[in-house]
Protein backbone atom coordinates (compact mmCIF):
# COMPACT_ATOMS: atom_id res chain seq x y z
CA UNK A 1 -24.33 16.16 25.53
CA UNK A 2 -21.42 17.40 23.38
CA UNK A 3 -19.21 15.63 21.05
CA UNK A 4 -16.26 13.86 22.38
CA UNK A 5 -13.24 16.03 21.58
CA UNK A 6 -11.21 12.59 21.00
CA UNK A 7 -13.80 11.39 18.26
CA UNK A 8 -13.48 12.18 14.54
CA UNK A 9 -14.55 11.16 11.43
CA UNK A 10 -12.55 8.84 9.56
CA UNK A 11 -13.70 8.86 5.99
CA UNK A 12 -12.33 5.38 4.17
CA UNK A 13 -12.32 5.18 0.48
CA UNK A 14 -13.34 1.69 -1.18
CA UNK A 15 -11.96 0.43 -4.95
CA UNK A 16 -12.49 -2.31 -6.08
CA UNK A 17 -10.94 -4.97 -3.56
CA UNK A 18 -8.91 -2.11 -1.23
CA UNK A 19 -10.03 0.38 1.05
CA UNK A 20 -7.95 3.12 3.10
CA UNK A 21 -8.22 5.96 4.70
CA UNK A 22 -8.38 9.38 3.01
CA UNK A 23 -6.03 11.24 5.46
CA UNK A 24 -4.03 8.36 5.58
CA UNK A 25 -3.96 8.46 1.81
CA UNK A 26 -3.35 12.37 1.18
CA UNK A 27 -0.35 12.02 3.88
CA UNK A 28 1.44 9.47 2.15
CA UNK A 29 0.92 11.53 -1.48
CA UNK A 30 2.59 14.72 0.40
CA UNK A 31 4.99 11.98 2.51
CA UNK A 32 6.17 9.92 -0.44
CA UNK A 33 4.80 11.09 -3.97
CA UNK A 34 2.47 8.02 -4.53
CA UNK A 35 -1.13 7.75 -4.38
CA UNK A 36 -3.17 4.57 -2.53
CA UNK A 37 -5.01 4.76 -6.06
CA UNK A 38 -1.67 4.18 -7.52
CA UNK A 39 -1.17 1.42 -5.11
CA UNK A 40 -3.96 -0.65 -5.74
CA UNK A 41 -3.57 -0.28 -9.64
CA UNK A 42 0.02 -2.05 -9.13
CA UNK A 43 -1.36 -4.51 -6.70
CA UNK A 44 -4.07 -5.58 -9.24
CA UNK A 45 -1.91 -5.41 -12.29
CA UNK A 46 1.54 -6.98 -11.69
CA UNK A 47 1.91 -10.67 -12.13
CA UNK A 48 5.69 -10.16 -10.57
CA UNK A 49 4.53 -9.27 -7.47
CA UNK A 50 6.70 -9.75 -4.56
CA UNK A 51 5.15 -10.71 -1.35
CA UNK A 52 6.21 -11.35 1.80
CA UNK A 53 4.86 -10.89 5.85
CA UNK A 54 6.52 -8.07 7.74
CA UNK A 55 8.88 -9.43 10.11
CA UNK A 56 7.68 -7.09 13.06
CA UNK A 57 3.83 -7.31 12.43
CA UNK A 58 2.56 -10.44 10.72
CA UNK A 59 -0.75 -9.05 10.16
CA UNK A 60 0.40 -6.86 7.69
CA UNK A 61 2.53 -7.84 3.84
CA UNK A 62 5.08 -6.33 2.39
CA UNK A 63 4.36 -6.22 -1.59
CA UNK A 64 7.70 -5.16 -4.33
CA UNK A 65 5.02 -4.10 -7.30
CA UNK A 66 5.48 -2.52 -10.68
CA UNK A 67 3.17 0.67 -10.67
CA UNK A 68 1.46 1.12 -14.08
CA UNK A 69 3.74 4.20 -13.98
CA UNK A 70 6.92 2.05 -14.31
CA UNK A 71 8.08 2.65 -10.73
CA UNK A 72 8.63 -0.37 -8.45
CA UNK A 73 6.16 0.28 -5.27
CA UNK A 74 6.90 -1.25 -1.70
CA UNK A 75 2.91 -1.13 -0.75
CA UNK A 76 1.92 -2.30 3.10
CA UNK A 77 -1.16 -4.05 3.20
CA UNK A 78 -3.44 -6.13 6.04
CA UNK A 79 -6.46 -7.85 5.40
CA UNK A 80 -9.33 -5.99 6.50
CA UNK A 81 -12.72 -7.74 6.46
CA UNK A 82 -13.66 -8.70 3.01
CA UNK A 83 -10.71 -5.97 1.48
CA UNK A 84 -7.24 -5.72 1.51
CA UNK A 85 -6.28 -2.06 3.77
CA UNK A 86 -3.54 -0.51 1.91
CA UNK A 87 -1.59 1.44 4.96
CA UNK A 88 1.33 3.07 3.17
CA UNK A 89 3.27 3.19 -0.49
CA UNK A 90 6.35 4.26 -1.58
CA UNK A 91 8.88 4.53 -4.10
CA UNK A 92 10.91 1.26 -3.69
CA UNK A 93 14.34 1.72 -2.23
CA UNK A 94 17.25 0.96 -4.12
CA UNK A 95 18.17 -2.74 -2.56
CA UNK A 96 14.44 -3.20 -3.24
CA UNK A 97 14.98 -2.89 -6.57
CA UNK A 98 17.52 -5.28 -6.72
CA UNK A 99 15.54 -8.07 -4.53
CA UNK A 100 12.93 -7.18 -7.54
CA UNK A 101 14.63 -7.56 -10.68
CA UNK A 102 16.70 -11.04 -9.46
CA UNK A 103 13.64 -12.14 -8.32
CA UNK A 104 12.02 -11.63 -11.90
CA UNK A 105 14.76 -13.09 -13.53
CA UNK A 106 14.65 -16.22 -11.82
């Protein structure tokens, strides 16, 4: 019997304490110019971190982080298993910015 032509490989890529997956991953790159590896560097490394639970999905957090890059990342995570899934990353809007920098003044 053949292959299911609805099944596919889904390769997931493990560092550290995140995982995601590598489509996923390359997408956002092209999408918004930041890499998961990015991501999870700014997750690890900034003690300013901002999170909070997205309001339409609970399961998943919204994190404000400094990138290691200087740019302020909004990163989407959700707990998967023993690893935090990072699901998307971007550039950090510019009211995001501002939620950031009173928040790290405070």
């Amino acid at each position: 019997m053949g292959k299911s032509p609805y099944s596919q490989h889904v390769s997931t890529v493990v560092s550290g304490d995140y995982e995601w997956n590598e489509a996923k991953a390359n997408a956002n790159l092209v999408k918004h110019g930041v890499s998961f590896d990015e991501a999870a560097a700014a997750l690890d490394s900034d003690p300013d971190e901002l999170a909070a639970p997205d309001p339409l999905d609970p399961s998943r957090t919204h994190s404000l982080v400094m990138s290691l890059r200087a740019r302020l990342l909004l990163v989407v995570t959700t707990e998967a298993s023993d690893r935090t899934r990072i699901i998307s990353a971007r550039k950090a809007e510019p009211h995001e910015q501002r939620i950031y920098d009173k928040e790290k003044r405070v």
